[in-house]
Protein backbone atom coordinates (compact mmCIF):
# COMPACT_ATOMS: atom_id res chain seq x y z
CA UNK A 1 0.00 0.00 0.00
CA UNK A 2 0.83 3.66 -1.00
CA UNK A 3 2.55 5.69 2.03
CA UNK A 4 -0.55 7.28 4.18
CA UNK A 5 -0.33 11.12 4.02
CA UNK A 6 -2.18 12.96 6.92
CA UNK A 7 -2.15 16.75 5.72
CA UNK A 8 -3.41 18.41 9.32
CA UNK A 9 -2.54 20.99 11.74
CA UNK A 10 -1.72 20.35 15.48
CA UNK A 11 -4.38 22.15 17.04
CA UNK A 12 -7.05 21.24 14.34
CA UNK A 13 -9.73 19.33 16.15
CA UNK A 14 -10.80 16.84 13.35
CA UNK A 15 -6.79 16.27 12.26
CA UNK A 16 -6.98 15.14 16.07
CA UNK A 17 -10.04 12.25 15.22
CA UNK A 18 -7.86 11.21 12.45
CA UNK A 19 -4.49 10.87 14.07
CA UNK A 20 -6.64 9.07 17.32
CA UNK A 21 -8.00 6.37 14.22
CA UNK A 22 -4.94 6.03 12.40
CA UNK A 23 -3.13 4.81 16.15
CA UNK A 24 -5.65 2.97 17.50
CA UNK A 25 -5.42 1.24 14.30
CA UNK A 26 -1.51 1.17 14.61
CA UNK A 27 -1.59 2.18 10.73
CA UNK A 28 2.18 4.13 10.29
CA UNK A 29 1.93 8.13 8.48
CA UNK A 30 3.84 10.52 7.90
CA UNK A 31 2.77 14.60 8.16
CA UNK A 32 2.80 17.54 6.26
CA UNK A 33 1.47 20.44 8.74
CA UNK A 34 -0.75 23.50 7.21
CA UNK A 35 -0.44 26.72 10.12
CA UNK A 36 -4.44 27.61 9.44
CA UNK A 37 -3.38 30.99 11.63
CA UNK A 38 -1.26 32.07 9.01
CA UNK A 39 -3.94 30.53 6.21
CA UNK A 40 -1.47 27.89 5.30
CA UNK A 41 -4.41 25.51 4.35
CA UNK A 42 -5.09 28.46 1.33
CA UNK A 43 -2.16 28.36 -0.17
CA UNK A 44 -2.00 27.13 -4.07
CA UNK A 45 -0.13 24.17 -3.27
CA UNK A 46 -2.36 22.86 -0.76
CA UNK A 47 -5.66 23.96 -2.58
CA UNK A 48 -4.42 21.69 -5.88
CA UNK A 49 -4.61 18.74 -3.05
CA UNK A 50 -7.77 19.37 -1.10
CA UNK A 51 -10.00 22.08 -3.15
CA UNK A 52 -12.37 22.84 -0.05
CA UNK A 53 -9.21 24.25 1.34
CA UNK A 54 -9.24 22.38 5.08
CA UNK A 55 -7.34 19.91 7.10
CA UNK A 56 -7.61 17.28 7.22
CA UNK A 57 -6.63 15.63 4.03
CA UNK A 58 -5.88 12.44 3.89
CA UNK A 59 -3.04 11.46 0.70
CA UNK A 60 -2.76 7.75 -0.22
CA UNK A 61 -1.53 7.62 -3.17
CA UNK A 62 -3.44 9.37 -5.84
CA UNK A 63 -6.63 9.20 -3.74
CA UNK A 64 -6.71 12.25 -1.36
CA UNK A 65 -9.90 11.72 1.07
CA UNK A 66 -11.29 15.07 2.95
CA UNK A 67 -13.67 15.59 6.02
CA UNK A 68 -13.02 13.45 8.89
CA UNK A 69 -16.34 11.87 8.88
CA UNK A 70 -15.43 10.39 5.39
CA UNK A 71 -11.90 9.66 6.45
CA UNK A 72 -12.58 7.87 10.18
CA UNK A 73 -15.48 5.48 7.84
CA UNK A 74 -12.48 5.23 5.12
CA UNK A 75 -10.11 4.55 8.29
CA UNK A 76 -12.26 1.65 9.81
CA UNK A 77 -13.05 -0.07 6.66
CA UNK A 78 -9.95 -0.43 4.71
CA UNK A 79 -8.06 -1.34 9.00
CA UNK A 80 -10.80 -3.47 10.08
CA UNK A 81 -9.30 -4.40 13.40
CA UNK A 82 -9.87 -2.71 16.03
CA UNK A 83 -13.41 -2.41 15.20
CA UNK A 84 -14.29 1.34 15.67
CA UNK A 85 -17.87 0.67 14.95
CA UNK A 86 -20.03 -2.28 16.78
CA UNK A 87 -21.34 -5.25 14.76
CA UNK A 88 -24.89 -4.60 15.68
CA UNK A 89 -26.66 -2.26 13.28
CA UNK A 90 -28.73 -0.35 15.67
CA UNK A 91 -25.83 0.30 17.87
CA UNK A 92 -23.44 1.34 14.33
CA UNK A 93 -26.45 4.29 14.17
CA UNK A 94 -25.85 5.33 17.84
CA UNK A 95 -22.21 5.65 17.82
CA UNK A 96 -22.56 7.44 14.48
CA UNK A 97 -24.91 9.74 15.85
CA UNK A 98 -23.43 10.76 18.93
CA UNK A 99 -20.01 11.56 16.38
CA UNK A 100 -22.36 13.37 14.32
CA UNK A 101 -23.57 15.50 17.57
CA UNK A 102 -19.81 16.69 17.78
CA UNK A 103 -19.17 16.52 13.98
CA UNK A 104 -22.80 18.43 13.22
CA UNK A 105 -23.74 20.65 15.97
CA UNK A 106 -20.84 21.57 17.65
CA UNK A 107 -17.49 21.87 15.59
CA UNK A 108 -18.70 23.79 12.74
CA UNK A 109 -20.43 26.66 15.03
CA UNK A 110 -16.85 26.64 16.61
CA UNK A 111 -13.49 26.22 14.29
CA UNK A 112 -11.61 29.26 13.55
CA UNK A 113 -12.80 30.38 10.52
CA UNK A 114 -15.99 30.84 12.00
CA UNK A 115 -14.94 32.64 15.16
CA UNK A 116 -12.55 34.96 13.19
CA UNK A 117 -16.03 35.85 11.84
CA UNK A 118 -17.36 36.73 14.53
CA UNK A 119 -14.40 39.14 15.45
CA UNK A 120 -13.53 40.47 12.06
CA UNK A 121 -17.23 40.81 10.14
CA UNK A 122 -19.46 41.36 13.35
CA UNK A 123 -16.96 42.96 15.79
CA UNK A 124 -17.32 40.53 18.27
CA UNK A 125 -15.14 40.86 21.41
CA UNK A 126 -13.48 37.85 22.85
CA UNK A 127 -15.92 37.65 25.84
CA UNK A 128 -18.70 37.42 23.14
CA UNK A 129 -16.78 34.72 21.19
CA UNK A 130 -15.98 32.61 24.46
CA UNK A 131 -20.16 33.19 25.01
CA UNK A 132 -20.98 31.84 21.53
CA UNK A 133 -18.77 29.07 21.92
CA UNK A 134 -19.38 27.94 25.58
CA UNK A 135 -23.59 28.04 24.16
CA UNK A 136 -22.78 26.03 21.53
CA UNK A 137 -20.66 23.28 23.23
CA UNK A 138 -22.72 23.09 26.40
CA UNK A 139 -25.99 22.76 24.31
CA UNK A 140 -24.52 19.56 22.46
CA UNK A 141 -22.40 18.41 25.47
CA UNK A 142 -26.03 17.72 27.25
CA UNK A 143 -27.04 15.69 24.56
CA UNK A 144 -24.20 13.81 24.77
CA UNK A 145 -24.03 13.20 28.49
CA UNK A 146 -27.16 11.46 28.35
CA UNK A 147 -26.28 9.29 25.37
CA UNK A 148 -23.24 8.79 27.36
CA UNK A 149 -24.70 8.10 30.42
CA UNK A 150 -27.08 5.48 28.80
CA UNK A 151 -25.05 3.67 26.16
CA UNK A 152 -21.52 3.55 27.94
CA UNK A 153 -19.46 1.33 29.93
CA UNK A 154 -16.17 2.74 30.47
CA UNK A 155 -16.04 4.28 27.27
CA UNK A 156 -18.45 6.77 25.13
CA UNK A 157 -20.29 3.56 24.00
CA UNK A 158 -19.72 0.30 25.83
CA UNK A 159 -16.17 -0.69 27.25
CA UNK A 160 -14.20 -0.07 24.23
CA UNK A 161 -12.98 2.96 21.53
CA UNK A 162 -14.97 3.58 18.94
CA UNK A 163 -15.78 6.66 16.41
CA UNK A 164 -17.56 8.21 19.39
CA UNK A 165 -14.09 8.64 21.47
CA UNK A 166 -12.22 9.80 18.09
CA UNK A 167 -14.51 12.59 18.21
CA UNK A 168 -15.16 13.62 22.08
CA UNK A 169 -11.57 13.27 23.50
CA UNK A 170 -10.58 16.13 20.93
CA UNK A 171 -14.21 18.43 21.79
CA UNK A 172 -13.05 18.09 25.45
CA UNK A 173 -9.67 19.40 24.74
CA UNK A 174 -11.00 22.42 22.77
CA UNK A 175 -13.71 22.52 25.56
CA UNK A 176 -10.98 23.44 28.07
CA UNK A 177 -8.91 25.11 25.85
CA UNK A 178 -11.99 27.94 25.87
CA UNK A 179 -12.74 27.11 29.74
CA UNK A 180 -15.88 26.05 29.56
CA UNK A 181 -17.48 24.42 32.89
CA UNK A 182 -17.69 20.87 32.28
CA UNK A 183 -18.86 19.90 36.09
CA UNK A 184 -22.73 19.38 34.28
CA UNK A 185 -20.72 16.62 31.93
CA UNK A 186 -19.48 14.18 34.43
CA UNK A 187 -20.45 10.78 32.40
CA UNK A 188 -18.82 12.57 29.53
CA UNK A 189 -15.84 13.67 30.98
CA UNK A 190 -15.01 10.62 32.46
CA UNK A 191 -15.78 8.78 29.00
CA UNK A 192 -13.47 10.97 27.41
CA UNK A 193 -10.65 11.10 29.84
CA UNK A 194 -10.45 7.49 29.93
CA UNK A 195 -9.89 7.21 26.16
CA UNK A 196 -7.20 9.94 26.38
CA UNK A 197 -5.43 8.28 28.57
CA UNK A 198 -4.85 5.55 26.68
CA UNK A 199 -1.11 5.54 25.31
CA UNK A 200 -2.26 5.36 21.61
CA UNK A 201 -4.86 8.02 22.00
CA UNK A 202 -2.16 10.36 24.28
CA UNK A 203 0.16 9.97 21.08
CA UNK A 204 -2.40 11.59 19.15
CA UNK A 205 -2.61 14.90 21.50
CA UNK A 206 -2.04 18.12 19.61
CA UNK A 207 1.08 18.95 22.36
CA UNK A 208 2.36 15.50 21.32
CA UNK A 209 2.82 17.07 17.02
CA UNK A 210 5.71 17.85 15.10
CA UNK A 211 4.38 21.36 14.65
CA UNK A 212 3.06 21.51 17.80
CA UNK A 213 4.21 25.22 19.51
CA UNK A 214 6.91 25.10 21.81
């Protein structure tokens, strides 16, 4: 097989999913790092790559896969061991849905571009932005504590990683990152922590990257 390519960015949260599926599958890839503060991810190079202009990218060969939702399915199928998705059908659609909770109603409302937005084209202040953001995470974090709460056992869903833990253990670091209270969370947080702390998942921290800031 063709050398994997993960185009990403340390602090990007859905570069993070990736890199958390790539080790948990202990698939090998190299990096090539796009600084989106300095609009790195616009640049002509990149753009002739991924044309939506966004990490992350994933390069195997001559097929270059984009959004994370796409790559983690991409990820599971082609590695099928570990499993990041249970065999049962109904419980697929659960873990799907509670990644789609952080990939649908919570990322998007919160990634950079949008909150430079909010500063540059609506002259937001930064205790405005932290507002907007803290609504918008706590609103979906309360859906997900109680799909949490019901469906896990150890982990977001049952007692082992799946897509559901590629996607919260990198919301709860951007979570803290903009200090929001995550006392009302406590399933969640403990879900989360415990995939974290797991040595392939702790590999995958943003502090843990090449480009990582000193």
């Amino acid at each position: 097989m063709s050398e994997v390519v993960l185009h990403g960015y340390w602090r990007s949260s859905a570069a993070y999913r990736v890199r958390i599926a790539l080790n948990l599958k202990g698939v090998a890839y190299a990096q090539v790092n796009h600084d989106l503060r300095i609009g790195a991810q616009r640049d002509d190079a990149y753009l002739a790559i991924a044309p939506h202009g966004l990490v992350p990218a994933l390069q195997v060969g001559d097929t270059v896969l984009i959004e994370s939702p796409a790559i983690l399915e991409w990820i599971d199928a082609r590695w099928p061991e570990p499993a990041l998705l249970p065999q049962d059908e109904d419980d697929r659609a659960i873990v799907r849905s509670m990644a789609a909770l952080i990939a649908c109603d919570i990322h998007p409302l919160n990634n950079l571009r949008v909150l430079r937005a909010l500063k540059q084209d609506f002259g937001a202040d930064q205790a405005q932005i932290d507002a907007w953001s803290h609504r918008w995470i706590g609103a979906g974090f309360a859906a997900l504590e109680q799909m949490v709460a019901r469906h896990g056992a150890g982990h977001a869903f049952g007692d082992a990683p799946t897509l559901a833990d590629c996607y919260l253990v990198p919301q709860l670091f951007n979570a803290r990152r903009s200090g929001v209270d995550l006392m009302p969370y406590p399933a969640l947080v403990a879900a989360g922590d415990k995939a974290a702390a797991l040595p392939l998942v702790a590999a995958a921290h943003p502090e843990m990257q090449p480009d990582a800031d000193a």
